[in-house]
Protein backbone atom coordinates (compact mmCIF):
# COMPACT_ATOMS: atom_id res chain seq x y z
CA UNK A 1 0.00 0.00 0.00
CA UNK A 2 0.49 3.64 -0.35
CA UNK A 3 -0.66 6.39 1.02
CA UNK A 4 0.08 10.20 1.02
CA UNK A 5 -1.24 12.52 3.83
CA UNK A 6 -1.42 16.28 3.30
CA UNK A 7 1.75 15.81 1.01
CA UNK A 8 2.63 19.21 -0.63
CA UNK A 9 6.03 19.93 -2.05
CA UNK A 10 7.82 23.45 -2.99
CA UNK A 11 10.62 24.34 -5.05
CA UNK A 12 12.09 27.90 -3.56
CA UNK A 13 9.00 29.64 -2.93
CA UNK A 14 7.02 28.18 -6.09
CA UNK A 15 4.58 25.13 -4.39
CA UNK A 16 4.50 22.33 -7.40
CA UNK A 17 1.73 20.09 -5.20
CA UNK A 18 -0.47 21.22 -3.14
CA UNK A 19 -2.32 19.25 -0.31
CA UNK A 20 -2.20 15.57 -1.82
CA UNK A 21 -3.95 12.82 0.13
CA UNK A 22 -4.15 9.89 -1.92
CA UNK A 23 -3.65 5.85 -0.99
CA UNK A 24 -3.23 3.24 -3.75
CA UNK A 25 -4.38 -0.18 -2.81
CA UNK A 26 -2.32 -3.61 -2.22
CA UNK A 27 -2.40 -4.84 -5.93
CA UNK A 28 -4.16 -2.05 -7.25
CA UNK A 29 -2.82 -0.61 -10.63
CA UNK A 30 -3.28 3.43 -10.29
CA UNK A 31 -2.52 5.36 -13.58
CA UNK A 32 -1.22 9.08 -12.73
CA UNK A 33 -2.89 11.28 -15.59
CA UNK A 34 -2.48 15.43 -16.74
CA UNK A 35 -0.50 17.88 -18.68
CA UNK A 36 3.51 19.08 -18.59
CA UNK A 37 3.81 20.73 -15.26
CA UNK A 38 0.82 19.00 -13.96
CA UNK A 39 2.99 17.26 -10.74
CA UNK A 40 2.83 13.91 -12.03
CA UNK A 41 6.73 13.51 -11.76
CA UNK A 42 7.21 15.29 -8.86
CA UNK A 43 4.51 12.56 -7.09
CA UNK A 44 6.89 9.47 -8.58
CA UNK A 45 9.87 11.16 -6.79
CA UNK A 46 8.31 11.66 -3.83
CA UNK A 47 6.96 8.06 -3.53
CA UNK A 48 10.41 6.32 -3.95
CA UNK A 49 12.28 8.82 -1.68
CA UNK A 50 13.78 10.77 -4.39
CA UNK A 51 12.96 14.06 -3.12
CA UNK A 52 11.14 14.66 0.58
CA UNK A 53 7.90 16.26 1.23
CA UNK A 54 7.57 20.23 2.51
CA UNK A 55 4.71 18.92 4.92
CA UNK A 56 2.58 16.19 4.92
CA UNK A 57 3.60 12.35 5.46
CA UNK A 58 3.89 9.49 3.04
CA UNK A 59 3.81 5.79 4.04
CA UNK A 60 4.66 2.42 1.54
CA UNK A 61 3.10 -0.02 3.62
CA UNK A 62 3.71 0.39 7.44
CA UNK A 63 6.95 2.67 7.25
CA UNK A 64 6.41 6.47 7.19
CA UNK A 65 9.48 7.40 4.78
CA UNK A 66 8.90 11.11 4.99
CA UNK A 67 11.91 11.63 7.75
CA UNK A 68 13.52 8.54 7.18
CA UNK A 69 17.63 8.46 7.07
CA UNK A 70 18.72 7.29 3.07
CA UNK A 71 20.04 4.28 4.92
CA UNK A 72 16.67 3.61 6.08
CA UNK A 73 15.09 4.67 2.75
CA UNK A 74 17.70 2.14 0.78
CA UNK A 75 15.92 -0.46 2.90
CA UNK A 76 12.47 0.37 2.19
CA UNK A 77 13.26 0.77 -1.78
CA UNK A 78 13.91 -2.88 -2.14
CA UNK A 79 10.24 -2.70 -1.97
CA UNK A 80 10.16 -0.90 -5.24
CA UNK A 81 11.18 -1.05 -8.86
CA UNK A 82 11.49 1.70 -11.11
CA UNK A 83 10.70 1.49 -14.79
CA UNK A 84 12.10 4.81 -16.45
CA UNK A 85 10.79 7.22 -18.78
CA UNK A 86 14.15 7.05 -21.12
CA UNK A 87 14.43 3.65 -19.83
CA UNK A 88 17.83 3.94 -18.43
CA UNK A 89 19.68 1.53 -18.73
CA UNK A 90 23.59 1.44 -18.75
CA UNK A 91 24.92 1.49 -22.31
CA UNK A 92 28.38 -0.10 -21.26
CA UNK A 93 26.54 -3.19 -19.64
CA UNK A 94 24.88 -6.10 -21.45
CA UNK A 95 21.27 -6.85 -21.22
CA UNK A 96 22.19 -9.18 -18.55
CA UNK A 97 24.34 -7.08 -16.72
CA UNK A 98 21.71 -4.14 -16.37
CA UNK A 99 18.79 -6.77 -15.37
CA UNK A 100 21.51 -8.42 -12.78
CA UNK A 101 22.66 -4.90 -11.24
CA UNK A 102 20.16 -4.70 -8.47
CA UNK A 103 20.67 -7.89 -7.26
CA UNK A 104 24.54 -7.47 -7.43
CA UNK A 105 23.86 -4.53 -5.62
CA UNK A 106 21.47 -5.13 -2.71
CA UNK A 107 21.73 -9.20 -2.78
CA UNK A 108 23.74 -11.90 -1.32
CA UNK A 109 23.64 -14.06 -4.10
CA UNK A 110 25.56 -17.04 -6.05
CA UNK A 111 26.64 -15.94 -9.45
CA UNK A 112 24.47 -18.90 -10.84
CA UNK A 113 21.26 -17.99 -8.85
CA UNK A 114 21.70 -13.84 -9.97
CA UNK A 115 22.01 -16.12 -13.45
CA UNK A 116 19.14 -18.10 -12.97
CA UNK A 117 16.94 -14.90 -12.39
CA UNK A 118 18.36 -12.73 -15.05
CA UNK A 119 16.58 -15.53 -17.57
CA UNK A 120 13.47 -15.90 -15.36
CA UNK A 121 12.85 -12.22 -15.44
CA UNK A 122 13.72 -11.79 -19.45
CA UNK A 123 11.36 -14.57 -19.84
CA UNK A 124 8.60 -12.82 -18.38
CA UNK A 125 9.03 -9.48 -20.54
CA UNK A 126 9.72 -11.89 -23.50
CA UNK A 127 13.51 -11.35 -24.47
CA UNK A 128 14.23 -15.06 -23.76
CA UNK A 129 18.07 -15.39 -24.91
CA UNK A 130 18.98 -11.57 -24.72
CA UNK A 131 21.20 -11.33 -22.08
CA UNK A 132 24.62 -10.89 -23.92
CA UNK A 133 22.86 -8.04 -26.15
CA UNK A 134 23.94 -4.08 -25.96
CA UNK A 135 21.21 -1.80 -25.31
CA UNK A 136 22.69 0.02 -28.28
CA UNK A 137 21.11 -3.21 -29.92
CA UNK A 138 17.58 -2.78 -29.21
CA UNK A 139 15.10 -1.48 -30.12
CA UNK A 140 12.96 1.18 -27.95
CA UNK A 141 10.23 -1.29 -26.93
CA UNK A 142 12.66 -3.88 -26.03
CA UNK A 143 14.48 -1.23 -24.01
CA UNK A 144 11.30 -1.02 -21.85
CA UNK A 145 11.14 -4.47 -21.43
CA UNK A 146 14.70 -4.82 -20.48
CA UNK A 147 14.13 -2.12 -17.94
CA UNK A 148 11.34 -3.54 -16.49
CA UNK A 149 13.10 -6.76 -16.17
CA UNK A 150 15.60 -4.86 -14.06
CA UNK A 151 12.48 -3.73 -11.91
CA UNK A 152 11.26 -7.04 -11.12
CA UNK A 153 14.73 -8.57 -10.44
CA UNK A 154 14.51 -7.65 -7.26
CA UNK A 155 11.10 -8.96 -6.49
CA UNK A 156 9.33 -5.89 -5.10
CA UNK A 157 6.02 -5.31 -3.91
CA UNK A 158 5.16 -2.50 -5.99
CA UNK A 159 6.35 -0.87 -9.26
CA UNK A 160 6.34 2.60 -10.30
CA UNK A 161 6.29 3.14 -13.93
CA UNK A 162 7.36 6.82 -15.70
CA UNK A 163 5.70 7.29 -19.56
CA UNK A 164 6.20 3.73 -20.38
CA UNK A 165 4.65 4.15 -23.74
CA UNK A 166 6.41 7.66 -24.26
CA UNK A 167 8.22 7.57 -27.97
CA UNK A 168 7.01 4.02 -28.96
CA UNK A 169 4.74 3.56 -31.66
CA UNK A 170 1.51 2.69 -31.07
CA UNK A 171 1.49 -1.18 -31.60
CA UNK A 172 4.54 -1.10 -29.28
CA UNK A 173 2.96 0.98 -26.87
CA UNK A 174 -0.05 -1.38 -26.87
CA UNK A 175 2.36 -4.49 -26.30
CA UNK A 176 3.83 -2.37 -23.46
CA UNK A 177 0.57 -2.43 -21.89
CA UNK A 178 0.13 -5.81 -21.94
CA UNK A 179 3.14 -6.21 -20.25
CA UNK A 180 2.30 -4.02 -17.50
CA UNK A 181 -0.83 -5.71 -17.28
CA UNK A 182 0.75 -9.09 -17.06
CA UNK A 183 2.82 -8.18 -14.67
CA UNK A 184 0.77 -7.01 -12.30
CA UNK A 185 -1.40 -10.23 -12.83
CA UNK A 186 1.37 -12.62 -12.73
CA UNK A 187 3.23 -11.35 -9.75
CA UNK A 188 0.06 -9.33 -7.69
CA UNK A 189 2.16 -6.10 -7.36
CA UNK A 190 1.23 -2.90 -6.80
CA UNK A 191 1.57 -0.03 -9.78
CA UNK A 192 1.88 3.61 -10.38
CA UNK A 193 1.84 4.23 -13.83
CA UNK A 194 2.27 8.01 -14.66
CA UNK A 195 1.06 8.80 -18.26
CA UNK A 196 0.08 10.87 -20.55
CA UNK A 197 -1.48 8.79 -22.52
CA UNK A 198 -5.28 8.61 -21.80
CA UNK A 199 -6.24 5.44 -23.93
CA UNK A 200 -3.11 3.71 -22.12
CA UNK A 201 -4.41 4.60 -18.72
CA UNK A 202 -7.80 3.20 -19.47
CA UNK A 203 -6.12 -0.03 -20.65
CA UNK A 204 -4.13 -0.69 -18.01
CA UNK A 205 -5.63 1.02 -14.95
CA UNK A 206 -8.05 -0.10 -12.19
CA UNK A 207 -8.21 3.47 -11.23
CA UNK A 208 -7.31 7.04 -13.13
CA UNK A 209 -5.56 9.97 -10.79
CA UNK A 210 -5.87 12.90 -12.63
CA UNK A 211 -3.17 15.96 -11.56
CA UNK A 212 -3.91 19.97 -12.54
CA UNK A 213 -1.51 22.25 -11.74
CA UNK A 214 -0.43 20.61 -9.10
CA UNK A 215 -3.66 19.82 -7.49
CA UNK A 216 -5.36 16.18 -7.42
CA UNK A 217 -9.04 17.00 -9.65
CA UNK A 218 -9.91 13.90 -10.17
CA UNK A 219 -9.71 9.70 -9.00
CA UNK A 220 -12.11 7.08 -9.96
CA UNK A 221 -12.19 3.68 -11.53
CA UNK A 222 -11.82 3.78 -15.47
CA UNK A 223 -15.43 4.16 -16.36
CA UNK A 224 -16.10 6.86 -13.59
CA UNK A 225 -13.36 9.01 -14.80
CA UNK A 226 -15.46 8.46 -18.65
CA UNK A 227 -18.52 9.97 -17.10
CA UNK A 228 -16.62 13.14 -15.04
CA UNK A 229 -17.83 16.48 -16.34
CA UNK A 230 -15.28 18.33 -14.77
CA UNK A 231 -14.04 20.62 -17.75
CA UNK A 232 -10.54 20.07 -17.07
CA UNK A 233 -10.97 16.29 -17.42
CA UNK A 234 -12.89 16.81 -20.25
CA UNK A 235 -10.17 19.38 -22.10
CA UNK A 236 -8.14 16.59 -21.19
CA UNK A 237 -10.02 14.20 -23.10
CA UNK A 238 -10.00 16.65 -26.19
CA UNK A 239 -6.27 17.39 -26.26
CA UNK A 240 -5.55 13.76 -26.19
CA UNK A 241 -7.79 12.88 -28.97
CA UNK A 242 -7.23 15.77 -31.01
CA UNK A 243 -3.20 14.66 -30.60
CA UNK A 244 -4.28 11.12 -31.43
CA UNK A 245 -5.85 12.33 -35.21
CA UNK A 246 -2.80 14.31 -35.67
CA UNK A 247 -0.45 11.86 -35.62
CA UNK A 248 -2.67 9.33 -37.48
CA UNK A 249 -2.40 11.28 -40.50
């Protein structure tokens, strides 16, 4: 689980969330929707310990990480995995190599078990046999896949994912989803997907967050957040679809 209590964050004197209270559910996928500037980043930072609150608290599962120590946040991130916007993954190691850094980090392990997951976990995302490749071999789907590999390495209860369809094509983007859905079917963990892609979020999401300008406007299941009238969602809705023709010609 979780859950954000009066979170607010500032930057100098400019305030780039206001008063969040929000609590994502064991298992629960939550997609993170809105515009440039809207906070969604800023949220995804704050979750894994990246940045710290002004006020407010946050909690992933029973530990309240808002004051904790970064010794006693490393602990509480091998809760987590982190799929990247840009993927991230280091250029100099193999596929293998990036997927096994986690584990070589944070792990006690024999070099034949940190083997034996390596292939487990590229087997799930579908690169069965990759793990001598360069990233400067693949292609930007498979990135993603590599990189979520590297997530779930680890084993964590929850995953937090940053545009993972930003820059692919759409029938990549769609397989992408898939994956995320499988995921969190096959291993019951818990997901924050921040996107800005509205027919992604409705693929993938059991419920749709929705950040303005900082502020939280909206949160419902998938066909709640349809129905809202609220004419930011709905401009929302527009922009998205009127982006969606554009590039479709």
């Amino acid at each position: 689980m979780i859950r954000l209590e009066g979170v607010t964050k500032s930057f100098a004197s400019h305030e780039v969330l206001h008063p969040l209270d929000l609590c994502v559910k064991d298992g629960e996928t939550l997609a993170v929707i809105g515009g440039s500037g809207s906070g969604k980043s800023t949220l995804l930072r704050l979750i894994i310990g990246l940045i710290r609150p002004t006020s407010g608290r946050i909690w992933i599962d029973d530990a309240e990480i808002s004051q904790m120590t970064e010794n006693e946040l490393d602990r509480v991130r091998l809760r987590m995995g982190m799929v990247f916007q840009y993927s991230a993954l280091f250029d100099s190691m193999t596929v293998g190599e990036n997927v096994a850094f986690g584990l070589r980090e944070h792990k006690r392990l024999k070099e034949a078990e940190i083997v034996r997951i390596v292939r487990e976990k590229l087997h799930l995302v579908g690169l069965d046999g990759s793990e001598r490749m360069m990233p400067g071999e693949l292609s930007g789907g498979m990135k993603k896949r590599v990189s979520l590999a590297r997530a779930i390495a680890i084993d964590p209860s929850i995953i937090l994912y940053d545009e993972p369809s930003s820059g692919l094509d759409p029938l990549t983007s769609a397989k992408i989803d898939d994956l995320i859905i499988e995921t969190q079917r096959n291993l019951g963990v818990t997901s924050v997907v921040v996107t800005h892609d509205m027919a992604s979020a409705c693929r993938i999401a059991d419920r749709i967050a929705m950040l303005h300008k900082g502020s939280l406007i909206a949160l419902d299941t998938v066909e709640g957040f349809r129905k809202l009238e609220d004419p930011r969602v709905r401009a929302f809705f527009r922009a998205v679809e009127t982006e969606e023709k554009e590039a479709s010609l």
